[in-house]
Protein backbone atom coordinates (compact mmCIF):
# COMPACT_ATOMS: atom_id res chain seq x y z
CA UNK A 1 137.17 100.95 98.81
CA UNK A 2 135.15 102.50 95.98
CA UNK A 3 134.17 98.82 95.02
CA UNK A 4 132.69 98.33 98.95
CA UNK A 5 130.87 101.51 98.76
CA UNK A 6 128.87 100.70 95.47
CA UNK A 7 128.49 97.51 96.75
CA UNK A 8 126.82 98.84 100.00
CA UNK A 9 124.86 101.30 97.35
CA UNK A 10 123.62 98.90 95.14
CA UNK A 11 122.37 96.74 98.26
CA UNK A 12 120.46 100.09 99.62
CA UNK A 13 119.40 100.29 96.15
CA UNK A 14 117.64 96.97 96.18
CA UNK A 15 116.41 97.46 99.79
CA UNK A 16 114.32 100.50 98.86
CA UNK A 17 113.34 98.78 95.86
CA UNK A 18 111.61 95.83 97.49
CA UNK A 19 109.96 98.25 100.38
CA UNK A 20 108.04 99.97 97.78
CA UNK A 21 107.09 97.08 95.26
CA UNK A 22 106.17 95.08 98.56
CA UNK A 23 103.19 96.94 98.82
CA UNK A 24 102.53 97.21 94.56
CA UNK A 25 99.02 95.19 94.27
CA UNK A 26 99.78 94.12 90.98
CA UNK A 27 99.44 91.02 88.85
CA UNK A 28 102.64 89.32 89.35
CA UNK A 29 103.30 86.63 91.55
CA UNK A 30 106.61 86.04 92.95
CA UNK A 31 106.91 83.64 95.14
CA UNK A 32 109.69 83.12 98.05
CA UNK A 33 111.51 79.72 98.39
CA UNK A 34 110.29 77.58 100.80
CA UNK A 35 110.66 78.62 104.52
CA UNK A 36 113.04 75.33 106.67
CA UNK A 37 111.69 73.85 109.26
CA UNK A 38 112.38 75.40 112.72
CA UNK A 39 115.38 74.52 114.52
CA UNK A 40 114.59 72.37 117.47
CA UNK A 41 115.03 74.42 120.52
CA UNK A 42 112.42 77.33 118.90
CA UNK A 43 109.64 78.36 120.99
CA UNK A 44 106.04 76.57 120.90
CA UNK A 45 103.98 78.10 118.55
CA UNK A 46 101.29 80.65 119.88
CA UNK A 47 98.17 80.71 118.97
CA UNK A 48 95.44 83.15 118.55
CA UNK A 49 91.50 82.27 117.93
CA UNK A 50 90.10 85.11 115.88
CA UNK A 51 86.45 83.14 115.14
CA UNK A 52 84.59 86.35 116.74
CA UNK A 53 86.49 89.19 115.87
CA UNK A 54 85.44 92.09 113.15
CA UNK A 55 87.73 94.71 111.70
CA UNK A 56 87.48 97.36 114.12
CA UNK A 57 90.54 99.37 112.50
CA UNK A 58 88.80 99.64 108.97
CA UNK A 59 89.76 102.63 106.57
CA UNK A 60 93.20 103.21 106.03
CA UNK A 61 94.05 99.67 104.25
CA UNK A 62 90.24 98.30 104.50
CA UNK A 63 89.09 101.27 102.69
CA UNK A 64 86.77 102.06 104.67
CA UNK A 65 84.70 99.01 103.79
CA UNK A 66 82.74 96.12 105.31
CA UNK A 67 83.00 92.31 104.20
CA UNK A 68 81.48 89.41 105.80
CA UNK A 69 84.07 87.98 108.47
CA UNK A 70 85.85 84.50 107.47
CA UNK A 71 86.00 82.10 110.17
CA UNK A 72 88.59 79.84 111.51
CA UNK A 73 91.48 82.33 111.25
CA UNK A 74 94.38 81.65 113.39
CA UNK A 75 97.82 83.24 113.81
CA UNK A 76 100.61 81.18 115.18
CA UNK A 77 104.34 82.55 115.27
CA UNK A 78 107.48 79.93 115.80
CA UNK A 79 110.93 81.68 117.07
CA UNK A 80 114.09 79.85 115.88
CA UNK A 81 116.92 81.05 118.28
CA UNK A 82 119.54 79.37 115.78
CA UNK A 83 118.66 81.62 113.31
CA UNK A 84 117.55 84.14 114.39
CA UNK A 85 113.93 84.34 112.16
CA UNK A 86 110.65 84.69 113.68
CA UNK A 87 108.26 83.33 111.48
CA UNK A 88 104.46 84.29 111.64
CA UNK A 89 101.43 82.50 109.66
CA UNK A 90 97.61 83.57 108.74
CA UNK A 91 94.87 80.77 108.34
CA UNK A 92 93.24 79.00 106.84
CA UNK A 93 92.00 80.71 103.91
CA UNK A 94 89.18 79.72 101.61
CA UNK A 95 89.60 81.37 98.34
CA UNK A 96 87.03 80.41 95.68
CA UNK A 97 87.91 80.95 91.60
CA UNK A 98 86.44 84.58 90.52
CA UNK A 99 85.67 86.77 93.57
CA UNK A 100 86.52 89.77 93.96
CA UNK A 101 87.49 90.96 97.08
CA UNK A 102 83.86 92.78 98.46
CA UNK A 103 82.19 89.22 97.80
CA UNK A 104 84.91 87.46 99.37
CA UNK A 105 84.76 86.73 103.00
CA UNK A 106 87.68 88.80 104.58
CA UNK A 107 89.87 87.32 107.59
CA UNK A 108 89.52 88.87 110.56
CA UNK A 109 92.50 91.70 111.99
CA UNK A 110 95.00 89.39 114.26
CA UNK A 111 97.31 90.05 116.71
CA UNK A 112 100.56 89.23 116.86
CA UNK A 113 102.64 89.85 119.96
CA UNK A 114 106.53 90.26 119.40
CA UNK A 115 107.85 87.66 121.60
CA UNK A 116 111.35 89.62 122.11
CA UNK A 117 113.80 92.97 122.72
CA UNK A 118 115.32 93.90 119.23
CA UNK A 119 115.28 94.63 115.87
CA UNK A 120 113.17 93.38 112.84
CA UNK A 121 115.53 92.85 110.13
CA UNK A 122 113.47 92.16 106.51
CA UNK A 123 110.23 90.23 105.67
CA UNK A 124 109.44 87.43 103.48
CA UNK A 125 106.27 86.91 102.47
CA UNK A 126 104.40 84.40 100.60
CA UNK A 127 101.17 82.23 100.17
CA UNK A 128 101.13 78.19 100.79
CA UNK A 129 98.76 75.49 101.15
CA UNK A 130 98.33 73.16 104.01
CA UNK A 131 101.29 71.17 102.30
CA UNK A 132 103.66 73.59 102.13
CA UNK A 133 103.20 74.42 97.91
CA UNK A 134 103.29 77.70 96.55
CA UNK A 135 99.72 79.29 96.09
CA UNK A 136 99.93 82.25 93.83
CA UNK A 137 100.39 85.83 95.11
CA UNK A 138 97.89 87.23 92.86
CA UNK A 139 95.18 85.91 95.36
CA UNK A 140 96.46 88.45 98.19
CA UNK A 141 94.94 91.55 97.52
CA UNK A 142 97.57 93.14 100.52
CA UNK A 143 98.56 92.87 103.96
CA UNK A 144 99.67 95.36 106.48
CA UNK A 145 101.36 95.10 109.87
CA UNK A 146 100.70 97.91 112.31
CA UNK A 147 101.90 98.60 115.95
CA UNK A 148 99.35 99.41 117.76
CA UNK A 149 101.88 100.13 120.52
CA UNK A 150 103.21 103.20 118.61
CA UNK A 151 101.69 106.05 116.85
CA UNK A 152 102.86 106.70 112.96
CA UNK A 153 105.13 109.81 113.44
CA UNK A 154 103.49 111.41 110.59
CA UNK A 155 99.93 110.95 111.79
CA UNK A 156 99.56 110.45 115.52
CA UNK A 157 96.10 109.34 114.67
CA UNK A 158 97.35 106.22 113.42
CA UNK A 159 99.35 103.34 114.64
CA UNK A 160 102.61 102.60 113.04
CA UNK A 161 102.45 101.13 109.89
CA UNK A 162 105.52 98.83 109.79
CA UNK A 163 105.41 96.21 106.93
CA UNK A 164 102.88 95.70 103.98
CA UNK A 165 103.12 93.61 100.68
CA UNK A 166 100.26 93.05 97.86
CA UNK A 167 100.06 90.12 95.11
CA UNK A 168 103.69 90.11 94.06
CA UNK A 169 105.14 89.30 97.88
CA UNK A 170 108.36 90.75 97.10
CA UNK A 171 110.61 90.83 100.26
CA UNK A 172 112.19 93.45 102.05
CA UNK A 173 115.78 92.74 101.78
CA UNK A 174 118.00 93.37 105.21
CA UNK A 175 120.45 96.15 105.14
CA UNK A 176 123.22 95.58 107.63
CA UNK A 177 122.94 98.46 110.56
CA UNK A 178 119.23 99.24 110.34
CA UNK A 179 116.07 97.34 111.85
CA UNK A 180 113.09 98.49 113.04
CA UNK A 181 112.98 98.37 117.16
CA UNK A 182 110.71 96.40 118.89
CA UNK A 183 110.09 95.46 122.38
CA UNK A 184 108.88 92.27 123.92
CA UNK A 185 105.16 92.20 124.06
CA UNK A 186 104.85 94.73 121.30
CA UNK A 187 100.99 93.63 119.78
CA UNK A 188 101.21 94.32 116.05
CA UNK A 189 98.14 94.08 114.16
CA UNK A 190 97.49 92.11 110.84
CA UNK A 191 95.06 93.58 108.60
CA UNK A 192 95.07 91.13 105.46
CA UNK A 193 92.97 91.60 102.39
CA UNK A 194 92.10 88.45 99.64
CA UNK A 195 90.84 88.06 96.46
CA UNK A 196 90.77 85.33 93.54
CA UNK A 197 90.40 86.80 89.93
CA UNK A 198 91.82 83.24 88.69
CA UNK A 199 89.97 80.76 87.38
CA UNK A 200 91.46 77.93 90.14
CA UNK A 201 89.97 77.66 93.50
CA UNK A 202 92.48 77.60 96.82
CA UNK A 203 91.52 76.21 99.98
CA UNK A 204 93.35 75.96 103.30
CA UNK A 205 95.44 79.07 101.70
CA UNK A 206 98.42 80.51 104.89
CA UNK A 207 100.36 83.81 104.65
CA UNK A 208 103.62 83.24 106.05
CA UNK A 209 106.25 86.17 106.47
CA UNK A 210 109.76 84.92 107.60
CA UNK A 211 111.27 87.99 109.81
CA UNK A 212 115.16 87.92 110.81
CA UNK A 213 115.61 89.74 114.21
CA UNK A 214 118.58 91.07 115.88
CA UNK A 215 119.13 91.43 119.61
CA UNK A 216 118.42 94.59 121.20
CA UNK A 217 122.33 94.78 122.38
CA UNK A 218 122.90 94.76 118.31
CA UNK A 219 124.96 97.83 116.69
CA UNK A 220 121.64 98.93 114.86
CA UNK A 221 119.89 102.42 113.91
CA UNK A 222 116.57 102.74 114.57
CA UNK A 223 115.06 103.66 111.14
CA UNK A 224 110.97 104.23 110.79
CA UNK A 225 108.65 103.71 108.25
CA UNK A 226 107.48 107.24 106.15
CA UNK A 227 103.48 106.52 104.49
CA UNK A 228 102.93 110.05 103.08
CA UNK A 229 99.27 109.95 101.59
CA UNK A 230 97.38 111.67 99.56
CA UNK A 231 94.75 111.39 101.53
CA UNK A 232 96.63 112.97 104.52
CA UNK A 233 96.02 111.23 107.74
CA UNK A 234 92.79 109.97 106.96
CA UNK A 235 91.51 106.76 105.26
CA UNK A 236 93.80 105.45 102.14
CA UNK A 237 91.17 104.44 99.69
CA UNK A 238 89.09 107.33 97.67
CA UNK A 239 87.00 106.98 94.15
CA UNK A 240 88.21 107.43 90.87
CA UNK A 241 86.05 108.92 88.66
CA UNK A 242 86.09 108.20 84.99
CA UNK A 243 88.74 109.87 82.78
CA UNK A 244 91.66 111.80 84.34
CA UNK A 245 91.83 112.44 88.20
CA UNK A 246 94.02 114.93 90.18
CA UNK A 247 94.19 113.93 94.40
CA UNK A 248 96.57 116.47 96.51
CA UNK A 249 97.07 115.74 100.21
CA UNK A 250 99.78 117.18 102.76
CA UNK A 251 101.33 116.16 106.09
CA UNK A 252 104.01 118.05 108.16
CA UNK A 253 107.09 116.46 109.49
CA UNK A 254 107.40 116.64 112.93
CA UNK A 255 111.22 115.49 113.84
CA UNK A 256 114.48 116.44 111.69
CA UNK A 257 115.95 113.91 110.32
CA UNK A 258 116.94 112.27 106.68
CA UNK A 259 114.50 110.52 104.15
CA UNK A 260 116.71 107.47 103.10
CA UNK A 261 114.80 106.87 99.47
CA UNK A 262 111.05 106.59 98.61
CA UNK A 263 109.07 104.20 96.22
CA UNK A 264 104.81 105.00 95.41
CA UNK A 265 102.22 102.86 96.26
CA UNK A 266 99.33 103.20 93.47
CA UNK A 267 96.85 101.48 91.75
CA UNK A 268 95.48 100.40 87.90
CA UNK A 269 94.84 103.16 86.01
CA UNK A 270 97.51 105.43 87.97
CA UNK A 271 99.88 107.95 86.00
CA UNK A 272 102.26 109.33 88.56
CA UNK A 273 102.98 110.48 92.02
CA UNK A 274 104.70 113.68 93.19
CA UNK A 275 106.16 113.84 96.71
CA UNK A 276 106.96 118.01 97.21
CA UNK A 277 108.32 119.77 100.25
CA UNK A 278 106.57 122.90 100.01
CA UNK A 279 108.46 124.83 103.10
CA UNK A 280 111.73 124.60 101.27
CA UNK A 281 109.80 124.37 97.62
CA UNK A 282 111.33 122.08 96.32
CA UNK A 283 109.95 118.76 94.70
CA UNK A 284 111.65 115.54 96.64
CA UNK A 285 109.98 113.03 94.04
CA UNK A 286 108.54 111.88 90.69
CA UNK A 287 107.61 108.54 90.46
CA UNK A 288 105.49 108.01 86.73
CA UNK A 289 103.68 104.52 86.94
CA UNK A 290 104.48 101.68 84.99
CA UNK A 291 101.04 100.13 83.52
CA UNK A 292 100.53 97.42 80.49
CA UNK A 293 97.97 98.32 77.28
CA UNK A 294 95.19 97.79 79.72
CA UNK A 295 95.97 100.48 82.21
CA UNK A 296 97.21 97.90 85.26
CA UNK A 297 100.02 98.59 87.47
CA UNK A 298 103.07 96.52 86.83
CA UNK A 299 105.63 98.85 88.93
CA UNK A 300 106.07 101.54 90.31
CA UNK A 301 109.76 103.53 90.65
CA UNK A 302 112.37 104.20 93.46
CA UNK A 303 114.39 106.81 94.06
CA UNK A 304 117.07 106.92 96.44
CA UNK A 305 119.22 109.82 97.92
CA UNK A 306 122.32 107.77 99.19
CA UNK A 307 124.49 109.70 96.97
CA UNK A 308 123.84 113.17 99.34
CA UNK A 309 123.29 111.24 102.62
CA UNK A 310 119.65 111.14 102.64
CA UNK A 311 116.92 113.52 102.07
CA UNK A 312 117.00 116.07 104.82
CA UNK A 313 113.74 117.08 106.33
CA UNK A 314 113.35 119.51 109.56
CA UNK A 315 110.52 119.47 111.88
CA UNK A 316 107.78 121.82 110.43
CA UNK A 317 108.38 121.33 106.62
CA UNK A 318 105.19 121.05 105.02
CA UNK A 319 104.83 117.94 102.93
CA UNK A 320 102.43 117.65 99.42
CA UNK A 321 101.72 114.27 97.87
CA UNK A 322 100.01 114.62 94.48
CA UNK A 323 98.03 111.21 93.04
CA UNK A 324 97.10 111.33 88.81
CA UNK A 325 95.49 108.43 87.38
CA UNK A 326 93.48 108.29 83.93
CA UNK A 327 90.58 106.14 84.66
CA UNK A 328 89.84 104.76 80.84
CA UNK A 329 87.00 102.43 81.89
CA UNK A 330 84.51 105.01 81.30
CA UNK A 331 82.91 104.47 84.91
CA UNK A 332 83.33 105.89 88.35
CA UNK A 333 85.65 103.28 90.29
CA UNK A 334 84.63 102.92 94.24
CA UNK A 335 87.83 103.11 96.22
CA UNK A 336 89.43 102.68 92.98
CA UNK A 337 92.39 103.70 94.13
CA UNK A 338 95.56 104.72 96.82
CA UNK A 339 98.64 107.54 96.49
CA UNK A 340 100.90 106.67 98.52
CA UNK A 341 104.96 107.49 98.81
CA UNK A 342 106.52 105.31 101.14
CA UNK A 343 109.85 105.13 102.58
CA UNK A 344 112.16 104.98 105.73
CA UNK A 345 113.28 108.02 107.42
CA UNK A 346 116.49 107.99 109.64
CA UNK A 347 116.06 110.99 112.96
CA UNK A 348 118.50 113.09 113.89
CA UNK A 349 117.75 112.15 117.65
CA UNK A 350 116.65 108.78 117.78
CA UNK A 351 115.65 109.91 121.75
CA UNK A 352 113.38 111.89 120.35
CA UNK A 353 110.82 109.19 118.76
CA UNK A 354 110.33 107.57 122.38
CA UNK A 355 107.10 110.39 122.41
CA UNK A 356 105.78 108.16 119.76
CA UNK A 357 105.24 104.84 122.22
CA UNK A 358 102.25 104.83 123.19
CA UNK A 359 101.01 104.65 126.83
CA UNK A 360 99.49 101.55 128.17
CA UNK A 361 95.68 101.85 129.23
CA UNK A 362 94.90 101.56 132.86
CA UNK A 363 93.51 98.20 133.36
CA UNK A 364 90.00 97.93 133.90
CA UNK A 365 88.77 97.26 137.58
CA UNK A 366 86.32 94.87 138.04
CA UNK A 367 84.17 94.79 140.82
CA UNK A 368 82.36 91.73 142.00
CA UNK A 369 78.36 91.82 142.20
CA UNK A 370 77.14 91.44 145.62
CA UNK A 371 73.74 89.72 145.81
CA UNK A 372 72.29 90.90 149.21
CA UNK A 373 69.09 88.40 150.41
């Protein structure tokens, strides 16, 4: 018994660990094995033309900033019913050696619309070629999924943010009893973000993330992604200014419920993240950044709260997320960097987060034109 239990630790462990070094833009590069072939009987793929589209969601990922619009973008999904994987792709990409991500063109936001009642299991991403080869993570800059059929139950203001990885593409490992529910027809937007500081230029570059499903009749709990910013509910992104910088922001928790672990999302230059609960004064977090001689982010820590059954938060507790970096360039940075402490929380009344589904707009009525002589 006590072997099963570490077992299950060590594998929520992991899980946590992933969900916050998913979203690390760092320099690594680790790269997913190659995703099979659909089984036979999966769906045709679905296709979305995004030629015309702008980001019309910018600021929270986007940082608040405008890039010229790359064209061609496509999304396509392919459901194998074998397995059980839905499997999603971005492109194609055109990613020219040494540009930084405000000169390079930026793909469009795309939509993808959940093709099924469930639960989404894990994620796998990772970058290929037309061919199917590896094409190194340190060209994606990030990506982040959002429903826009569900408002973040931090920050109303926002839709849900459920998955996000940066240049390592680490996956989110499944964790048997937990998925995040979706419904069929759910239209969860891609905001993706590219860069190339190599010296090799990619073209006809895909982001494809493998996602395991279970049914909606599945024995699953309903857990929900926690982004607690230190900018609050408003846009991620923010300056750094040369030397040593000090960010505070705060949200309130609006449902009881248990925090299952956290991991940070910074970037270069960063020095730590604090996650307090100032109601009950007490500090939930530390997580000190992991940076090389050069100030970059290589990591960033997880802690976990298995060992006590989870964090617990009440609705009203007062939340304070403190962001430190020591900018040694010597120059202000523009939107230099992010604090962020994410995690999943686990309610107390799963009922309860229905308020956060959002209500579908009345459609539009069109009237004809009636030309009179």
């Amino acid at each position: 018994m006590k072997v099963c239990k570490l077992r299950i630790g060590e594998a929520r462990a992991k899980f946590l660990l992933a969900l916050s070094s998913a979203l690390l833009i760092a320099s690594l590069a680790i790269v997913s094995p190659p995703v099979a072939r659909a089984a036979q009987q999966q769906a045709p793929p679905a296709t979305h033309d995004m030629d015309h589209m702008q980001h019309n969601h910018g600021g929270f990922m986007q940082e608040g900033m405008h890039h010229a619009v790359a064209k061609g973008i496509k999304l396509t999904q392919q459901v194998d019913e074998a397995s059980h994987t839905i499997t999603v792709r971005e492109g194609p990409l055109t990613l020219p050696a040494n540009t930084n991500h405000m000169k390079m063109p930026q793909p469009p936001d795309v939509f993808w619309i959940v093709p099924l009642d469930g639960y989404l299991r894990s994620y796998t991403p990772r970058l290929v070629d037309a061919n199917g080869n590896a094409v190194p993570g340190t060209v994606l800059h990030h990506t982040a999924f959002w429903n826009t059929d569900r408002s973040d139950f931090l920050c109303p203001n926002k839709e849900e943010h459920i998955f996000g990885a940066g240049s390592e593409l680490t996956d989110w490992i499944e964790i048997p009893g937990y998925g995040y529910r979706v419904q069929k027809g759910d239209k969860i937007r891609i905001e993706t973000m590219v860069h190339n500081p190599t010296g090799t230029g990619y073209d006809n570059v895909y982001l494809e993330v493998k996602i395991p499903y279970a049914d909606s009749t599945a024995s699953t709990k309903s857990v929900y992604p926690t982004w607690m910013d230190v900018q609050s509910c408003g846009n991620s992104g923010y300056d750094l200014h040369a030397g040593k910088n000090k960010n505070t922001g705060t949200v309130t928790v609006k449902y009881n419920g248990v925090l299952l672990g956290v991991g940070g999302h910074m970037h270069d230059y960063a020095k730590q993240i604090t996650l307090e609960d100032t109601t009950r004064k007490e500090t939930v977090a530390t997580l000190n950044a992991n940076v090389d001689e050069k100030g970059q982010l290589v990591s960033m820590p997880v802690v976990t709260f298995f060992d006590r059954g989870g964090y617990k938060f009440a609705a009203g507790d007062q939340l304070r997320i403190t962001a430190t970096y020591d900018n040694i360039t010597g120059k202000p940075l523009s939107a230099g960097a992010m604090g962020i402490v994410v995690g999943y929380f686990l309610p107390a009344d799963d009922t309860a987060m229905a308020a956060l589904r959002r209500k579908p707009k009345p459609a539009v009525r069109q009237v004809a034109a009636v030309r009179t002589m």
